[in-house]
C-alpha atoms as a PDB file:
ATOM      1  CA  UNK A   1      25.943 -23.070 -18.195  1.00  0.00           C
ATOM      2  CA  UNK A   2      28.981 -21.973 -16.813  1.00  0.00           C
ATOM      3  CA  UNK A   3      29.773 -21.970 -12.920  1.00  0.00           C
ATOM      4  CA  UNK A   4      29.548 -18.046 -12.564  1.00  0.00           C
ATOM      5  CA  UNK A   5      25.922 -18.514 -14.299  1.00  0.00           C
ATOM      6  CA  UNK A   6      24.913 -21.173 -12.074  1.00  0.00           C
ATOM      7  CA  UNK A   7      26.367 -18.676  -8.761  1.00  0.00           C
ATOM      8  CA  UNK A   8      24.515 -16.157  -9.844  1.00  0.00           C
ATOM      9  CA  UNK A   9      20.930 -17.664  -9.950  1.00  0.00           C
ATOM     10  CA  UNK A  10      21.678 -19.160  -7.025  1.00  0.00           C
ATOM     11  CA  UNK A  11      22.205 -15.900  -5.437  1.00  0.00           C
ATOM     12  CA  UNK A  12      19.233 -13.988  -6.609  1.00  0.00           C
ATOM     13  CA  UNK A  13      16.640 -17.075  -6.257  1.00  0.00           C
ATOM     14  CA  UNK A  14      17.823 -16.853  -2.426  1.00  0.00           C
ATOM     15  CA  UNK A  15      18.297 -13.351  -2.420  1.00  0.00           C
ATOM     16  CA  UNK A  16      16.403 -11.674   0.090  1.00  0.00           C
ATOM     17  CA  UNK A  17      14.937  -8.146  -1.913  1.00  0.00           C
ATOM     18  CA  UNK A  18      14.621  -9.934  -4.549  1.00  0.00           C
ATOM     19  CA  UNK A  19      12.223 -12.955  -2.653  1.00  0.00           C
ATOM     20  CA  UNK A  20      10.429  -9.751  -0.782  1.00  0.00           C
ATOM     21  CA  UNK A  21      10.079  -7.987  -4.179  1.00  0.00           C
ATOM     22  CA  UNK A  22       9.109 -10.864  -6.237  1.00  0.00           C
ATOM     23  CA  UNK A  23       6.720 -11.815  -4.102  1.00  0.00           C
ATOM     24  CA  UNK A  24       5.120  -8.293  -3.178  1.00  0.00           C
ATOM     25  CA  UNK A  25       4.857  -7.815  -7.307  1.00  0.00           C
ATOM     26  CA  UNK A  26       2.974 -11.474  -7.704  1.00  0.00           C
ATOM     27  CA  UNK A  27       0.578 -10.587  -4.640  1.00  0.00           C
ATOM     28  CA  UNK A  28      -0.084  -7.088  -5.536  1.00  0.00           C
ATOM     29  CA  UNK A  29      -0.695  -7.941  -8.943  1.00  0.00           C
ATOM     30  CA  UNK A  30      -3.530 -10.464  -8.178  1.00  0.00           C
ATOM     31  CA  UNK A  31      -4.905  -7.724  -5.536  1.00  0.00           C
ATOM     32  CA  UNK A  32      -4.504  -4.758  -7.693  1.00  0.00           C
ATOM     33  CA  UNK A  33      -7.140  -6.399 -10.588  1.00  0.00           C
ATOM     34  CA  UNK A  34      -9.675  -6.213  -7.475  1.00  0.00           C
ATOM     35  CA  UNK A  35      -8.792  -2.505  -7.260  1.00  0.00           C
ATOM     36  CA  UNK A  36      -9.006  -1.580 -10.792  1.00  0.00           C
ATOM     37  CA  UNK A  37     -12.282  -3.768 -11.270  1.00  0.00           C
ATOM     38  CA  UNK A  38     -13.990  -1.140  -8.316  1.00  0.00           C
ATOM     39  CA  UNK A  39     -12.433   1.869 -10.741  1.00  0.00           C
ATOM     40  CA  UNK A  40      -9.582   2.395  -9.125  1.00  0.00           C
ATOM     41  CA  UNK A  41      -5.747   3.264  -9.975  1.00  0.00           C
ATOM     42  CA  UNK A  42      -3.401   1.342  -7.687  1.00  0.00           C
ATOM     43  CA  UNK A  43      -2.174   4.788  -6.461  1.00  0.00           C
ATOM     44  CA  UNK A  44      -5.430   5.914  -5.130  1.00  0.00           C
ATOM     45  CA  UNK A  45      -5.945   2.528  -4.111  1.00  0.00           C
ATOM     46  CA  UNK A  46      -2.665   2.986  -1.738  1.00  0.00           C
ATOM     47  CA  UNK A  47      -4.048   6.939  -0.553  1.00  0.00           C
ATOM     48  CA  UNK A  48      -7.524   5.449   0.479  1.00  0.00           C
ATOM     49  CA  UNK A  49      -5.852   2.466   2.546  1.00  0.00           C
ATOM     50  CA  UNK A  50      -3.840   5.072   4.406  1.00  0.00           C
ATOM     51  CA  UNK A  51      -6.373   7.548   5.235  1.00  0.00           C
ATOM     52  CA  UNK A  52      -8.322   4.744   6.087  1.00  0.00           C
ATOM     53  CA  UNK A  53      -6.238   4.049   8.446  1.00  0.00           C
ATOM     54  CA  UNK A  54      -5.191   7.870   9.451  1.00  0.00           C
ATOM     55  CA  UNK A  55      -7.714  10.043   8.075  1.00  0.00           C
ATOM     56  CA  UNK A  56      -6.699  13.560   7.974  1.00  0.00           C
ATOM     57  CA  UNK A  57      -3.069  13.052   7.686  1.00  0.00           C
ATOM     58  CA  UNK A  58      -1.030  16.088   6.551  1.00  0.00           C
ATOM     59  CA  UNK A  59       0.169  15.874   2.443  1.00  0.00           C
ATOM     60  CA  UNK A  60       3.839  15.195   3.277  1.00  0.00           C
ATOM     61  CA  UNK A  61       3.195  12.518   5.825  1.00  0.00           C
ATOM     62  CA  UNK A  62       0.549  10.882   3.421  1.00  0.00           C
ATOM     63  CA  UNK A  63       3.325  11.020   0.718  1.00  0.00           C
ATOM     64  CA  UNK A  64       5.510   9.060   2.985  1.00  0.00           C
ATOM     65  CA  UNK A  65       3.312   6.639   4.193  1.00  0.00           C
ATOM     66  CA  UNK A  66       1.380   5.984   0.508  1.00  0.00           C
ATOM     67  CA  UNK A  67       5.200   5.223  -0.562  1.00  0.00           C
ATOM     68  CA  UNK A  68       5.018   8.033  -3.399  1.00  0.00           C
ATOM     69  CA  UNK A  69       6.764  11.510  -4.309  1.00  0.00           C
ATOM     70  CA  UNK A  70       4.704  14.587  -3.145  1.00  0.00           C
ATOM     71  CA  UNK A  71       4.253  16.605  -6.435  1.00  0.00           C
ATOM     72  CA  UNK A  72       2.758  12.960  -7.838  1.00  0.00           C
ATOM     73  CA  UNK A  73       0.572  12.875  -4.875  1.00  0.00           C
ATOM     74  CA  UNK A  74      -0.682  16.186  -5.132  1.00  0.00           C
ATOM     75  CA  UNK A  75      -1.841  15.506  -8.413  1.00  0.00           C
ATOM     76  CA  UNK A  76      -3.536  12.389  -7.552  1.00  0.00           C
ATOM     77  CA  UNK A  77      -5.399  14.227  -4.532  1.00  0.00           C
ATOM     78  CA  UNK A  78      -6.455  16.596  -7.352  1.00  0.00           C
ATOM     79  CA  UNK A  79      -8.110  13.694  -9.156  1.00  0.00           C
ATOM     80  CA  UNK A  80      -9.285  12.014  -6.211  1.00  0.00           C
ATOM     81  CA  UNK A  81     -11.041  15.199  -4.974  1.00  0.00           C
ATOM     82  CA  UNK A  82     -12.865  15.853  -8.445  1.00  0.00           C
ATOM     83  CA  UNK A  83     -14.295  12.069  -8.059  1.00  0.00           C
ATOM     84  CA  UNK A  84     -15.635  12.827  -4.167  1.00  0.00           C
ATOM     85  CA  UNK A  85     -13.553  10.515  -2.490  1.00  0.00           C
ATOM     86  CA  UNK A  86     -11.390  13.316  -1.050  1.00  0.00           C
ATOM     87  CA  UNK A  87     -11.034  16.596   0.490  1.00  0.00           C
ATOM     88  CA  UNK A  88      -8.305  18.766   2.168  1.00  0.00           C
ATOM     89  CA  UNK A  89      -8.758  20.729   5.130  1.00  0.00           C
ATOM     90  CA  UNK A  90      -7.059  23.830   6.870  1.00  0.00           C
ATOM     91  CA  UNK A  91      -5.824  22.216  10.353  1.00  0.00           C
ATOM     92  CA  UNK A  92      -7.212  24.498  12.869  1.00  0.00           C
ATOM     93  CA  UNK A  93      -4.720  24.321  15.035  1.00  0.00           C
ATOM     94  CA  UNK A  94      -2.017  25.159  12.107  1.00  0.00           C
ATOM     95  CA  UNK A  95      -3.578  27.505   9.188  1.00  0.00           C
ATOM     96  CA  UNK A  96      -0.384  27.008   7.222  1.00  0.00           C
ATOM     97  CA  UNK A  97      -0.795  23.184   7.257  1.00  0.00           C
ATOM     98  CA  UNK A  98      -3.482  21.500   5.321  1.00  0.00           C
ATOM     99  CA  UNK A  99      -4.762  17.527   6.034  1.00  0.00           C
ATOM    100  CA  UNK A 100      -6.175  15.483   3.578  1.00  0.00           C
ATOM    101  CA  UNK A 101      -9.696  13.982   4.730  1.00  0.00           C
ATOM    102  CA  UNK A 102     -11.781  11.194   2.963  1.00  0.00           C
ATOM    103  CA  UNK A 103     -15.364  11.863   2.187  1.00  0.00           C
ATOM    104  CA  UNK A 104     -18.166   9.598   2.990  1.00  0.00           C
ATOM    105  CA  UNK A 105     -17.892   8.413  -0.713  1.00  0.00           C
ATOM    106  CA  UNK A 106     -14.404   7.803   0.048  1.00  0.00           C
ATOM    107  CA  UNK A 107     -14.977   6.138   3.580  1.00  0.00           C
ATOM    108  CA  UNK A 108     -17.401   3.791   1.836  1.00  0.00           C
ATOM    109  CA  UNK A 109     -14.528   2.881  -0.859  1.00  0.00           C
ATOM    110  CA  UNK A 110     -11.805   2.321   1.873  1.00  0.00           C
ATOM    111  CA  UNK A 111     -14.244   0.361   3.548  1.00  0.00           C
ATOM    112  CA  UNK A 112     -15.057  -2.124   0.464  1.00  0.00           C
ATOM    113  CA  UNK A 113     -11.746  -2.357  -0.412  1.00  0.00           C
ATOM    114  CA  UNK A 114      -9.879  -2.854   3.025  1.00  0.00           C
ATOM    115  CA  UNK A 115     -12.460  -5.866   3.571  1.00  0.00           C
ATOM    116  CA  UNK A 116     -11.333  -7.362   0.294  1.00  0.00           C
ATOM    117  CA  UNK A 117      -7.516  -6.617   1.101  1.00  0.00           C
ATOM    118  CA  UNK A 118      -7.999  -8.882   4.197  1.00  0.00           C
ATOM    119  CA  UNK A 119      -9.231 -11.059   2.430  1.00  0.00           C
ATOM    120  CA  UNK A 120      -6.843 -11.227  -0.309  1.00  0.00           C
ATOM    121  CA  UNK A 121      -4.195 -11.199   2.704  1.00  0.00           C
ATOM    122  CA  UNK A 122      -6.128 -14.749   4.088  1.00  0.00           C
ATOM    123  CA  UNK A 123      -5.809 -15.933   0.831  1.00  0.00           C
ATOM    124  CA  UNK A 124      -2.200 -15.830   0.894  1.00  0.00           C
ATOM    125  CA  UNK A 125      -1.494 -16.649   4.101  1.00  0.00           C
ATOM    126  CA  UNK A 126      -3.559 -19.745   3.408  1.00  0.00           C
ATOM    127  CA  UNK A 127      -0.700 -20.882   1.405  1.00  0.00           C
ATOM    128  CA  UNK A 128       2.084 -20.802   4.376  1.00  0.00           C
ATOM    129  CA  UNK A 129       2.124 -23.148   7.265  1.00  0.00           C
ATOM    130  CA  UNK A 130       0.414 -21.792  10.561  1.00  0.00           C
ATOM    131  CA  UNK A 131       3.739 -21.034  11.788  1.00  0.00           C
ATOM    132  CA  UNK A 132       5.249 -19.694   8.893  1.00  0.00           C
ATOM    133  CA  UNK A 133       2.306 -17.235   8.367  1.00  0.00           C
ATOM    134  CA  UNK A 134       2.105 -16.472  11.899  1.00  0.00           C
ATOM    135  CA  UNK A 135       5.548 -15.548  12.025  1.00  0.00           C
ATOM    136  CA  UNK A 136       5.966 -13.473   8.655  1.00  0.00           C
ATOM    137  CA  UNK A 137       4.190 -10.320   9.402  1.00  0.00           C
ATOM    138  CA  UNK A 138       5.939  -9.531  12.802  1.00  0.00           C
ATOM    139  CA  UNK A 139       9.348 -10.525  11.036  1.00  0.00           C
ATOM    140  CA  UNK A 140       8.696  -8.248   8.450  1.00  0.00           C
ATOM    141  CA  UNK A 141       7.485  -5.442  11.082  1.00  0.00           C
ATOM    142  CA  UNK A 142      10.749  -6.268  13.036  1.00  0.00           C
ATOM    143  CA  UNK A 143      12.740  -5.505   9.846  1.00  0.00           C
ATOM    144  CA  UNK A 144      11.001  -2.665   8.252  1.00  0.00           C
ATOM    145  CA  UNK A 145      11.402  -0.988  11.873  1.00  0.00           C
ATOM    146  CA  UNK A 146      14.693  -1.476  11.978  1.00  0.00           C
ATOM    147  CA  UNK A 147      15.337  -0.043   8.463  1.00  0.00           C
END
């Protein structure tokens, strides 16, 4: 192995996106079999947990905050509200604006499967010190705020 080869993995086994992608991939991927094995796609996985958290959020905003392009979220709300788990809305105060509800089907998922996402969270956090996994979240907060 030549020096260069030896600086590079040295770089990208420190490197910062790749530690925070690495890691999101490995811990999504153990969370994301729950998700599938309650008959969901990771995608409508990510729409549930927001609305879950923001219920009746307008299409754009939803988009933003389910970390996903419009046009493939529109399509996914199309599935999502054949299966009962979603429905959009005319906002009264704005007819040209429409808000994306969940359903009590889809209230009951989002319920399920934020419970086992805490879970899953505990899990991991398990593995840190106290004072590394007490300090992670707000770090990460402090970063993706600043970004």
């Amino acid at each position: 192995m030549t020096q260069a080869d030896q600086t590079s993995e040295a770089f990208v086994s420190s490197y910062l996106l790749y530690l925070l992608a690495a890691s999101s991939d490995a811990a999504s991927a153990q969370f994301h079999k729950i998700v599938r094995d309650k008959g969901l796609r990771v995608p409508e996985w990510r729409v549930i947990a927001c609305l879950y958290d923001q219920d009746g959020l307008m299409t754009t905003k939803l988009a933003d905050y389910a970390l996903m392009e419009q046009s493939r979220l529109t399509r996914i709300l199309d599935q999502m509200d054949q299966k009962g788990w979603v429905e959009r809305r005319i906002d009264p105060e704005d007819r040209r604006r429409v808000r994306v509800h969940l359903t009590d089907t889809g209230k009951g998922l989002a319920k399920s499967l934020v419970e086992d996402a805490k879970i899953h969270e505990q899990k991991l956090l398990g593995i840190l010190k106290d004072t590394d996994a007490a300090r992670l979240k707000p770090a990460l907060q402090a970063l993706l705020a600043h970004l």
